[in-house]
N, C-alpha and C. Protein backbone atom coordinates (compact mmCIF):
# COMPACT_ATOMS: atom_id res chain seq x y z
N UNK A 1 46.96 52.27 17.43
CA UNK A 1 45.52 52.38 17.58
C UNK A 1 44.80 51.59 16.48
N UNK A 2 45.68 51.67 15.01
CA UNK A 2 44.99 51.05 14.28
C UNK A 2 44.60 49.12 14.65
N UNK A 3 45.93 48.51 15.68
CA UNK A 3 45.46 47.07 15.73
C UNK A 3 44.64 47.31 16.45
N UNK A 4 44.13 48.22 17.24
CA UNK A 4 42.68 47.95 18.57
C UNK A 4 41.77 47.79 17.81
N UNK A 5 41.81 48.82 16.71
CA UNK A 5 39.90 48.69 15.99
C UNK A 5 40.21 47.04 15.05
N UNK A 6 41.45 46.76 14.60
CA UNK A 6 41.06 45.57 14.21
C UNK A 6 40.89 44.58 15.17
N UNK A 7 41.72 44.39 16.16
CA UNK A 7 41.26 43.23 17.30
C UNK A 7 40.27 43.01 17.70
N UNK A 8 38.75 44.56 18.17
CA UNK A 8 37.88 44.90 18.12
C UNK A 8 36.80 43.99 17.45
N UNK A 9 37.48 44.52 16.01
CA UNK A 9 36.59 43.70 14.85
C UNK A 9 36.22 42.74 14.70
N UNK A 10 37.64 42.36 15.09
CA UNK A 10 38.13 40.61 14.63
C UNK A 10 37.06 39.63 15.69
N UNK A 11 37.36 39.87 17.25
CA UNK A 11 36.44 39.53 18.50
C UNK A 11 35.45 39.72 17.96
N UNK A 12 34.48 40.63 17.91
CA UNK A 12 32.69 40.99 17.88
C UNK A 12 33.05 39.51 16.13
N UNK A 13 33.48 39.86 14.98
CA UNK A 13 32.80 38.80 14.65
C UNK A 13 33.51 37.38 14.82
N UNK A 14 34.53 37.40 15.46
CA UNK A 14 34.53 35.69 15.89
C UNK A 14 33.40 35.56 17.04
N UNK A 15 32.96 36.14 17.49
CA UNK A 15 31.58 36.08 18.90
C UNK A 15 30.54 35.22 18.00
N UNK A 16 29.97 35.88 16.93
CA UNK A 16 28.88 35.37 15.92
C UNK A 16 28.95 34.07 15.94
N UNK A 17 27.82 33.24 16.12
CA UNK A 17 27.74 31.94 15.41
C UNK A 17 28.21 31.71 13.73
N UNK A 18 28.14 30.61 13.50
CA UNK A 18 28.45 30.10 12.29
C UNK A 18 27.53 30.78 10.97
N UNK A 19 26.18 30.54 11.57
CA UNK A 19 25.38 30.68 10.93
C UNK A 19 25.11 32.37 10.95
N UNK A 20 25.83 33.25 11.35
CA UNK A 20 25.61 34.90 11.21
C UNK A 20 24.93 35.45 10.64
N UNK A 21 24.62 34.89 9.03
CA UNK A 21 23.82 35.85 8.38
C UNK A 21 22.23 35.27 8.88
N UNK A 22 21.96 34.30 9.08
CA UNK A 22 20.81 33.42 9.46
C UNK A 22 19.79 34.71 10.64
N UNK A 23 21.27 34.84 11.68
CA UNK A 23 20.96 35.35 13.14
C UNK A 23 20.82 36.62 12.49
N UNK A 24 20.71 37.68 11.63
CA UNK A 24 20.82 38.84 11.67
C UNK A 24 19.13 39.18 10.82
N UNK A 25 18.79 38.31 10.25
CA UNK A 25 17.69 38.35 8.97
C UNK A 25 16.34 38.42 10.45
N UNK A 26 15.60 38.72 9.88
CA UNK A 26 14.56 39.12 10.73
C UNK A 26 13.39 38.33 10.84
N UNK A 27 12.63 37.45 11.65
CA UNK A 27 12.45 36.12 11.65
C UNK A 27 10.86 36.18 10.86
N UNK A 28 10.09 35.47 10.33
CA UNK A 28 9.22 35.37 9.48
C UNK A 28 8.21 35.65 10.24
N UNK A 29 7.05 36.01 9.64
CA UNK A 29 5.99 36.43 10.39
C UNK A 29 5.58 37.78 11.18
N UNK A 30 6.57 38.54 10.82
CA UNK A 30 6.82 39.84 11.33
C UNK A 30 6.50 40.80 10.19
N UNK A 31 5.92 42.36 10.62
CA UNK A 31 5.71 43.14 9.91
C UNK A 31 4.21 43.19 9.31
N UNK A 32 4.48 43.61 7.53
CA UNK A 32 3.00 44.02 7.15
C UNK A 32 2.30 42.76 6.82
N UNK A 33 3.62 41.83 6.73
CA UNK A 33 3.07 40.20 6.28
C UNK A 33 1.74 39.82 7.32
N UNK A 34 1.75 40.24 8.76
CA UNK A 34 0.57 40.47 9.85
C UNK A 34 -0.39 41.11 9.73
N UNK A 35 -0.20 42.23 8.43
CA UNK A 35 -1.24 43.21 8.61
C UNK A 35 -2.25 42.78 7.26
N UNK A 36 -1.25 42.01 6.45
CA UNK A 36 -1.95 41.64 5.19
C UNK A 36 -2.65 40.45 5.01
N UNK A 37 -2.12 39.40 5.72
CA UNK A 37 -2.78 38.12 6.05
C UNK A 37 -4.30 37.76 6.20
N UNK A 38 -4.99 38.57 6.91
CA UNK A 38 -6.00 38.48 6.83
C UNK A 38 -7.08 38.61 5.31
N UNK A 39 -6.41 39.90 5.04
CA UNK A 39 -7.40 39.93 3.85
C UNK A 39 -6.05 39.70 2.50
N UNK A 40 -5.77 38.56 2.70
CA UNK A 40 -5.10 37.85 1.28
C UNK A 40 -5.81 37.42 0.53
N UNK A 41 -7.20 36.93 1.00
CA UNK A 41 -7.87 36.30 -0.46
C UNK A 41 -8.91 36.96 -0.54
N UNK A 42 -8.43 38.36 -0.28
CA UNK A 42 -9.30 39.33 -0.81
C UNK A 42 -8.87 40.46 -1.85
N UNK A 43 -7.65 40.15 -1.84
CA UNK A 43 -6.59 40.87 -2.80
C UNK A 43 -6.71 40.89 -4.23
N UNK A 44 -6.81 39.54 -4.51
CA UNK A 44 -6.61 38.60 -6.12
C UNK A 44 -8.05 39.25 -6.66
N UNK A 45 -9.13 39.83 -5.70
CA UNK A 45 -10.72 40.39 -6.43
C UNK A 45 -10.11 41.98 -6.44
N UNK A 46 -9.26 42.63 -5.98
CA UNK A 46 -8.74 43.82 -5.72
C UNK A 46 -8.25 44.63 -7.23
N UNK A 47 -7.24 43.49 -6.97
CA UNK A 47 -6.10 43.56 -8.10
C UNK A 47 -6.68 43.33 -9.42
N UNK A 48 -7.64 42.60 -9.40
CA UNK A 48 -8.42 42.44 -10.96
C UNK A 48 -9.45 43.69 -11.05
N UNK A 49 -9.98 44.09 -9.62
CA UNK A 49 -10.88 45.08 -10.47
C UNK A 49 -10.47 46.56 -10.11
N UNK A 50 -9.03 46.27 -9.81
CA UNK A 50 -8.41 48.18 -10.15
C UNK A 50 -6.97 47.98 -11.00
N UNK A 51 -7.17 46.76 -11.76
CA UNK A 51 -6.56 47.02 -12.65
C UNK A 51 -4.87 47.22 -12.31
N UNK A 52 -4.39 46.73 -11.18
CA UNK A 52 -3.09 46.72 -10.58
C UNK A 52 -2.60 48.30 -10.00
N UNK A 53 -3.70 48.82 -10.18
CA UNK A 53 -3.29 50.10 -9.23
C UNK A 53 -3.37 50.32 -8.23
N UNK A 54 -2.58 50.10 -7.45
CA UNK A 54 -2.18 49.83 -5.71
C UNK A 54 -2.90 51.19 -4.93
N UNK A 55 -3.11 52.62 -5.26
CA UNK A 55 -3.87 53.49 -4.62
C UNK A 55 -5.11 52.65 -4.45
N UNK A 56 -6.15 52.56 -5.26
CA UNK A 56 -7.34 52.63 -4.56
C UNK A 56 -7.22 51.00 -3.51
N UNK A 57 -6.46 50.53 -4.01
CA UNK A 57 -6.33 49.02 -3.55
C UNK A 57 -6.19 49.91 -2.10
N UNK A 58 -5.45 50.31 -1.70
CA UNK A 58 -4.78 50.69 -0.52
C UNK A 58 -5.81 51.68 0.47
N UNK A 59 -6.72 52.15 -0.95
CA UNK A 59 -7.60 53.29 -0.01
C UNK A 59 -8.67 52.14 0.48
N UNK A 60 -9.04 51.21 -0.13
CA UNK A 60 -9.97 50.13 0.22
C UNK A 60 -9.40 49.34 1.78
N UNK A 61 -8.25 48.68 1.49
CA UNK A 61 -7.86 48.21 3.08
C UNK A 61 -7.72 49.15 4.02
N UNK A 62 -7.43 50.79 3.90
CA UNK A 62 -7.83 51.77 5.34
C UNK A 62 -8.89 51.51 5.88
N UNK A 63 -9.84 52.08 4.55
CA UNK A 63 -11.15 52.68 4.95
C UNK A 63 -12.24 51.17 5.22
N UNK A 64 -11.75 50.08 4.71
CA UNK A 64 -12.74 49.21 5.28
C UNK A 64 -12.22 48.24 5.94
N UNK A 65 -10.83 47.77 6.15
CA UNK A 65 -10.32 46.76 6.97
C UNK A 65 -9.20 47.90 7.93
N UNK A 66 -9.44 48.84 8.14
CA UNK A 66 -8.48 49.47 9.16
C UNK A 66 -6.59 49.14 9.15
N UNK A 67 -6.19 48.97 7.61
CA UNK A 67 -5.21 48.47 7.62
C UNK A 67 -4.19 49.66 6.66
N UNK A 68 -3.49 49.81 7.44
CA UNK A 68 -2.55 50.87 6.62
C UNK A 68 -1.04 50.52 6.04
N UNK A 69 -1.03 50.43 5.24
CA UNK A 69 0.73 50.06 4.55
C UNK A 69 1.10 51.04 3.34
N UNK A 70 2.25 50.83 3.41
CA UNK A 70 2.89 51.41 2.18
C UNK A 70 2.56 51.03 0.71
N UNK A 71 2.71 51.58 -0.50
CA UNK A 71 2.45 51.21 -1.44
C UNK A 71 3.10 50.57 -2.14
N UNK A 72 4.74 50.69 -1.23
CA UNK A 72 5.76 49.50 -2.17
C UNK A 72 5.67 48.42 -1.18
N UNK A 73 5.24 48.73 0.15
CA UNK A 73 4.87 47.26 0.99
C UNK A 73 4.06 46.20 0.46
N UNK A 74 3.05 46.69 -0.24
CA UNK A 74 1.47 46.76 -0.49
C UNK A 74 2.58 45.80 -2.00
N UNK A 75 2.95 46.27 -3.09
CA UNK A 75 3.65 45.97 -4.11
C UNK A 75 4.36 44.20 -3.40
N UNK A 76 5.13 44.78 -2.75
CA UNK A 76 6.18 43.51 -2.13
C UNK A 76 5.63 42.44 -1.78
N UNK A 77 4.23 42.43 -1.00
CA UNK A 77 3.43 41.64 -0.77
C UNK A 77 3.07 40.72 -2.04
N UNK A 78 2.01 41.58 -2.54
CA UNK A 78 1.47 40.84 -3.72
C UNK A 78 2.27 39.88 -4.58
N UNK A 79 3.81 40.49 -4.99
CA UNK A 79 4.84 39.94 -5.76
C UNK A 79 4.92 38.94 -4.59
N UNK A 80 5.48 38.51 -3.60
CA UNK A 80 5.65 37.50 -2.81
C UNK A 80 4.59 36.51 -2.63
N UNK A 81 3.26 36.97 -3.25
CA UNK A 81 1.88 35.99 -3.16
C UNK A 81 1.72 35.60 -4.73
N UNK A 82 2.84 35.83 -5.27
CA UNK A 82 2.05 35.45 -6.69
C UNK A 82 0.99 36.47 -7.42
N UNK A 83 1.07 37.53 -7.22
CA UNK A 83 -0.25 38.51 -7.99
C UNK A 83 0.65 39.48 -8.72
């Protein structure tokens, strides 16, 4: 039984293209990166006047751009924009 689960194995990843890890990563443009885009260059006036504290930053994009994310999303972003 033990060669089935390896033969198993072995098939599903000889199936994969070359490029496997490429095909598995999740393609750009997806997620909060959609939800944040809009108000990106509204961030950099955010971040200077709360002082890098991602709450009120975050209570500001609900309550006036209808946009809801996480606060380490919200974090991940900014670090990926340079702020």
């Amino acid at each position: 039984m033990q060669a089935d689960h390896f033969n198993t194995t072995h098939h599903m990843g000889s199936a994969l293209p070359e490029n496997k890890l490429s095909t598995l990563s999740i393609a750009p443009g997806r997620g909060a990166k959609v939800k944040l885009e809009p108000v990106a260059e509204l961030l950099p006036a955010l971040v200077e006047k709360y002082s890098r504290n991602l709450k009120p930053i975050l209570d500001v994009l609900e309550k006036e751009h209808s946009i809801q994310v996480s606060k380490v999303t919200l974090k991940n972003f900014l670090k990926g924009v340079g702020l």
